[in-house]
Protein backbone atom coordinates (compact mmCIF):
# COMPACT_ATOMS: atom_id res chain seq x y z
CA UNK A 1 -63.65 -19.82 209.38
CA UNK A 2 -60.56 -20.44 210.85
CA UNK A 3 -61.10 -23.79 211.93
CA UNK A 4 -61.69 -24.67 208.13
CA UNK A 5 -59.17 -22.85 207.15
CA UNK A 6 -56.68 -24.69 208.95
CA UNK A 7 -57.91 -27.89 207.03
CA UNK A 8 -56.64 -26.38 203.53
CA UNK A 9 -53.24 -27.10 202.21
CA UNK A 10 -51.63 -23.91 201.90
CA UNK A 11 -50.11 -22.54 198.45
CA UNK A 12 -46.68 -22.98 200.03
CA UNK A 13 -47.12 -26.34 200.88
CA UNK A 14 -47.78 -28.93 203.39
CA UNK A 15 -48.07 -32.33 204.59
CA UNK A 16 -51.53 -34.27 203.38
CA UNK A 17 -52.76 -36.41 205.77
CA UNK A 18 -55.12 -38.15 203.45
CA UNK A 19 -54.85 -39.43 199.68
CA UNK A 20 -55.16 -37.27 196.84
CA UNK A 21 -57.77 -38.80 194.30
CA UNK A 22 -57.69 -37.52 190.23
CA UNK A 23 -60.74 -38.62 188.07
CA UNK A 24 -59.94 -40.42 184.83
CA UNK A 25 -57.38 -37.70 182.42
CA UNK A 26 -57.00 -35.64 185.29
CA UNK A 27 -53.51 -35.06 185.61
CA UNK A 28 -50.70 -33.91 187.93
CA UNK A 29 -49.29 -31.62 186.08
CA UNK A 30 -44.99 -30.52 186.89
CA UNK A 31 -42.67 -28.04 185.58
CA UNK A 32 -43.23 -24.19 184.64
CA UNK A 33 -43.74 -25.49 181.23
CA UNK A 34 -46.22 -28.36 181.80
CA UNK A 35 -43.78 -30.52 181.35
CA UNK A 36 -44.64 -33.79 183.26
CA UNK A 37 -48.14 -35.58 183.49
CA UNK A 38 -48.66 -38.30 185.80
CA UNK A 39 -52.51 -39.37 184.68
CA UNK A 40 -54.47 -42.44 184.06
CA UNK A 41 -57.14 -41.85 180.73
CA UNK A 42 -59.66 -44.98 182.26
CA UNK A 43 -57.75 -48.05 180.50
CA UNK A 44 -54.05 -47.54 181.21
CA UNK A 45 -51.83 -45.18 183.32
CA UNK A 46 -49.18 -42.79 182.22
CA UNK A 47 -46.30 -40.85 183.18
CA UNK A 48 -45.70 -38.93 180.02
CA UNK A 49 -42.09 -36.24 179.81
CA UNK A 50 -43.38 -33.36 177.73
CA UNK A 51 -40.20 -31.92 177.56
CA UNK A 52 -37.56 -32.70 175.60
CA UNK A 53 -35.49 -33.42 178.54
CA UNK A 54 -34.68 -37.17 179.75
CA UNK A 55 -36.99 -39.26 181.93
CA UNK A 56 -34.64 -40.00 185.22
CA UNK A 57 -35.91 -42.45 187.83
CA UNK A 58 -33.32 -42.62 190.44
CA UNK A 59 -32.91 -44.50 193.44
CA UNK A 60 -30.46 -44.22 196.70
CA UNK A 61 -31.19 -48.08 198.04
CA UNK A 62 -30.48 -51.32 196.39
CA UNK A 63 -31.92 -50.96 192.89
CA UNK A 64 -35.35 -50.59 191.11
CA UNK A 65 -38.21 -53.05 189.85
CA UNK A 66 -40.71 -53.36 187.46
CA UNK A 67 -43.37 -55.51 189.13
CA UNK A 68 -46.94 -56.91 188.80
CA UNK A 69 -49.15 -56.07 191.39
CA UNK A 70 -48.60 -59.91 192.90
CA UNK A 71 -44.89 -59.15 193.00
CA UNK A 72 -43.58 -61.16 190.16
CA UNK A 73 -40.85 -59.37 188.57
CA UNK A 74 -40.86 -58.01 184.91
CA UNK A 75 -37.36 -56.11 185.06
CA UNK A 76 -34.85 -55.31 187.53
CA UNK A 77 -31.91 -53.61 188.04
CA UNK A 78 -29.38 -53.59 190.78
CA UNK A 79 -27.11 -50.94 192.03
CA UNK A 80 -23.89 -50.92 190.49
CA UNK A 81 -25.10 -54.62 189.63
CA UNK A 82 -27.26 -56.50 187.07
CA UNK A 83 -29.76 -55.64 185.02
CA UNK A 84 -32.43 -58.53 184.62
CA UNK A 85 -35.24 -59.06 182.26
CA UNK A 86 -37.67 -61.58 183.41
CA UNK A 87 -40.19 -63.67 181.16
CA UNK A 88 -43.11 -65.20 184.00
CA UNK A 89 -41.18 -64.20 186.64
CA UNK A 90 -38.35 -66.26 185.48
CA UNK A 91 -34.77 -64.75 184.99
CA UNK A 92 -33.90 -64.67 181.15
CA UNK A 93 -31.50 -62.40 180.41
CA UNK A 94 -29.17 -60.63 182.86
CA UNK A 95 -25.89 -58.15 182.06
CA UNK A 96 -22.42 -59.05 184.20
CA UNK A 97 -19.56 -57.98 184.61
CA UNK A 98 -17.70 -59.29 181.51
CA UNK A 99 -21.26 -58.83 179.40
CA UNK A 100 -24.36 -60.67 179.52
CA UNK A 101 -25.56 -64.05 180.64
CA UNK A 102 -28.98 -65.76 179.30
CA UNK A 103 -31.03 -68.27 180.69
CA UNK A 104 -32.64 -70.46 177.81
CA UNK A 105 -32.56 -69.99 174.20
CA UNK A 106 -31.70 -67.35 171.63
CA UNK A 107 -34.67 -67.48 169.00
CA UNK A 108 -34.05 -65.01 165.94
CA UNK A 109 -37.79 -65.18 164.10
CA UNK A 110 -36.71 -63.62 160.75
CA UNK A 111 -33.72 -62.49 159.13
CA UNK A 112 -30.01 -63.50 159.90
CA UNK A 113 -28.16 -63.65 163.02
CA UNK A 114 -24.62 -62.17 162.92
CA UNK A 115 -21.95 -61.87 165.15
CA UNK A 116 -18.90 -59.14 164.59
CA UNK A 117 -16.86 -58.73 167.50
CA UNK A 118 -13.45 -57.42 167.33
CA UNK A 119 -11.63 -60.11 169.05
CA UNK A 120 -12.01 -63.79 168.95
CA UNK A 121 -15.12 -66.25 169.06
CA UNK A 122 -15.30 -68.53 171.81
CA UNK A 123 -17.67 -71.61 171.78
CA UNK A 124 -17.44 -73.33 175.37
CA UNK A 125 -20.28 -76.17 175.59
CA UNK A 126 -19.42 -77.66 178.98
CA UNK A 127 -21.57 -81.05 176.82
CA UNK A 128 -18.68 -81.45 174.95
CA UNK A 129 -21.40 -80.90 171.75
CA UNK A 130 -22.18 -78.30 169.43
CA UNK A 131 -25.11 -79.52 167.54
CA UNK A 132 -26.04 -77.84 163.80
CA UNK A 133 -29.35 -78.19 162.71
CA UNK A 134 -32.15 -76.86 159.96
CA UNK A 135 -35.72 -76.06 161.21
CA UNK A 136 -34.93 -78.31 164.02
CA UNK A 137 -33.88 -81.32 162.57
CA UNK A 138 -29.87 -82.23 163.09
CA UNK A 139 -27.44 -82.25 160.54
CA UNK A 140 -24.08 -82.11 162.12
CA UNK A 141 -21.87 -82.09 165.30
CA UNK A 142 -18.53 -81.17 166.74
CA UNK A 143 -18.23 -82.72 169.56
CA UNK A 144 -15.03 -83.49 171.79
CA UNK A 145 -14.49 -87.54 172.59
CA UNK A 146 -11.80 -87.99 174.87
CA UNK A 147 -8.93 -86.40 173.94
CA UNK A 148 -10.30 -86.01 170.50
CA UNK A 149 -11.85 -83.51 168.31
CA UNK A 150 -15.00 -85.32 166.22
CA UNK A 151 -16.72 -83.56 163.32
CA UNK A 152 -19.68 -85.62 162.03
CA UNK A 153 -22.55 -85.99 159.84
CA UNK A 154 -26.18 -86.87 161.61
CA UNK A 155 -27.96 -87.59 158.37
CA UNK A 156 -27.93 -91.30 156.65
CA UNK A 157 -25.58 -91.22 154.25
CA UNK A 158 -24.96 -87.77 154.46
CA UNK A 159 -21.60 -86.89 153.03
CA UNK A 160 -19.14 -84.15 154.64
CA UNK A 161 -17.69 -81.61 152.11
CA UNK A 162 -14.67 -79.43 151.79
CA UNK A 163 -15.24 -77.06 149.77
CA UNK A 164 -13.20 -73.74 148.52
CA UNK A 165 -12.71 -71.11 145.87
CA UNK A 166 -10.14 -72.05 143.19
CA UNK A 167 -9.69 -68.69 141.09
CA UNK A 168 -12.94 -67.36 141.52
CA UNK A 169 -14.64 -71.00 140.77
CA UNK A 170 -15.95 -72.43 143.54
CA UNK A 171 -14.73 -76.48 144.03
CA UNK A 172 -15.72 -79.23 146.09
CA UNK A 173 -11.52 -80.13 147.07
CA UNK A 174 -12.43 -83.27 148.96
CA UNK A 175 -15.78 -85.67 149.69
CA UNK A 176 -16.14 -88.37 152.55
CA UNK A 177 -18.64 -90.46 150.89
CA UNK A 178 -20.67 -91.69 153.79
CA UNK A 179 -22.98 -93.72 151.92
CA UNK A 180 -19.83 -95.80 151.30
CA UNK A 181 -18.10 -95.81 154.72
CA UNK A 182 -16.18 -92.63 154.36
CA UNK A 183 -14.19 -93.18 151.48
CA UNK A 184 -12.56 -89.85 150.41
CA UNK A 185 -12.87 -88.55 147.02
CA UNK A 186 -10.41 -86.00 145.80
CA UNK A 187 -11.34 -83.95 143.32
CA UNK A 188 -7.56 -83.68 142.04
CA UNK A 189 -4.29 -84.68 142.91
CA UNK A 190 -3.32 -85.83 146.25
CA UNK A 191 0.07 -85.11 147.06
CA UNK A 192 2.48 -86.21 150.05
CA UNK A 193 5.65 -84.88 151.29
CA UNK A 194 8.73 -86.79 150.96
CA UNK A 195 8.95 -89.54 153.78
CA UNK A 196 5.12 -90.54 153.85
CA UNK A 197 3.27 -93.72 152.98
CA UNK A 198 -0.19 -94.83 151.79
């Protein structure tokens, strides 16, 4: 008897020296109130906070991951550094220092995309090209040549607008007819300050 006994993890605790095995929806149960399960139902695995408490998973070393059981990452976050989101393993979207940096695209499927900041709005394509385009298809570019800045039309014959709001009516002020090699159409008077020429 004492012999097994000595085999038994006591109520106070203990080291196991072998693996604990739970059949499918059995659960390690924590808390005085039941309030953590750590259980697997037969198709997926939980780790469900009953409570209304927060969820904490801390860590003393260099950060945490969320992994596949190959190793390829899904998320990870460094201590006191980034926190990456990975798409195939590859590094998509990562926070910094001054904010976030993204690898690839920004895709909105629906809806609009807006931008309200409280400061400024800096554009800074290393290209020299910000391209604008409609279901894929380009329409327009700023782009820096040299020394100078270069708005343009992509279409044929597509003609660049200026357009404003003249008492509550909205007006087309000026047209650069492209179909005609860019001759400018006012829609009223053109004036010039004293000194000029035409």
């Amino acid at each position: 008897l004492t012999t097994a006994l000595a085999t038994k993890l006591p109520l106070a605790g203990g080291t196991m020296t072998g693996n604990v095995t739970f059949g499918d929806n059995n659960k390690a149960i924590f808390g005085a109130g039941s309030d953590l399960e750590i259980y697997h139902d037969g198709s997926n695995s939980y780790i469900n906070e009953i409570a209304d408490g927060d969820l904490l998973i801390r860590t003393n070393g260099s950060g945490i991951r969320l992994q596949k059981n190959d190793g390829q990452n899904m998320v990870k976050a460094l201590t006191g550094g980034a926190v990456q989101l990975y798409h195939n393993n590859q590094d998509k979207l990562a926070t910094t220092s001054t904010g976030i940096q993204v690898t690839g695209n920004i895709a909105n499927a629906s809806g609009d995309l807006t931008l309200d900041v409280a400061g400024n709005i800096t554009l800074d394509a290393d290209g020299n090209n910000i391209t604008l385009k409609d279901g894929g298809t380009d329409y327009g570019n700023f782009t820096k040549s040299s020394n100078d800045f270069v708005v343009q039309s992509t279409i044929s014959d597509g003609d660049i607008l200026f357009k404003g709001n003249d008492g509550g009516s909205a007006v087309t002020a000026l047209t650069l007819d492209m179909s005609d090699a860019g001759t400018a159409i006012f829609n009223h008077d053109a004036q010039f300050p004293d000194g000029a020429q035409v």
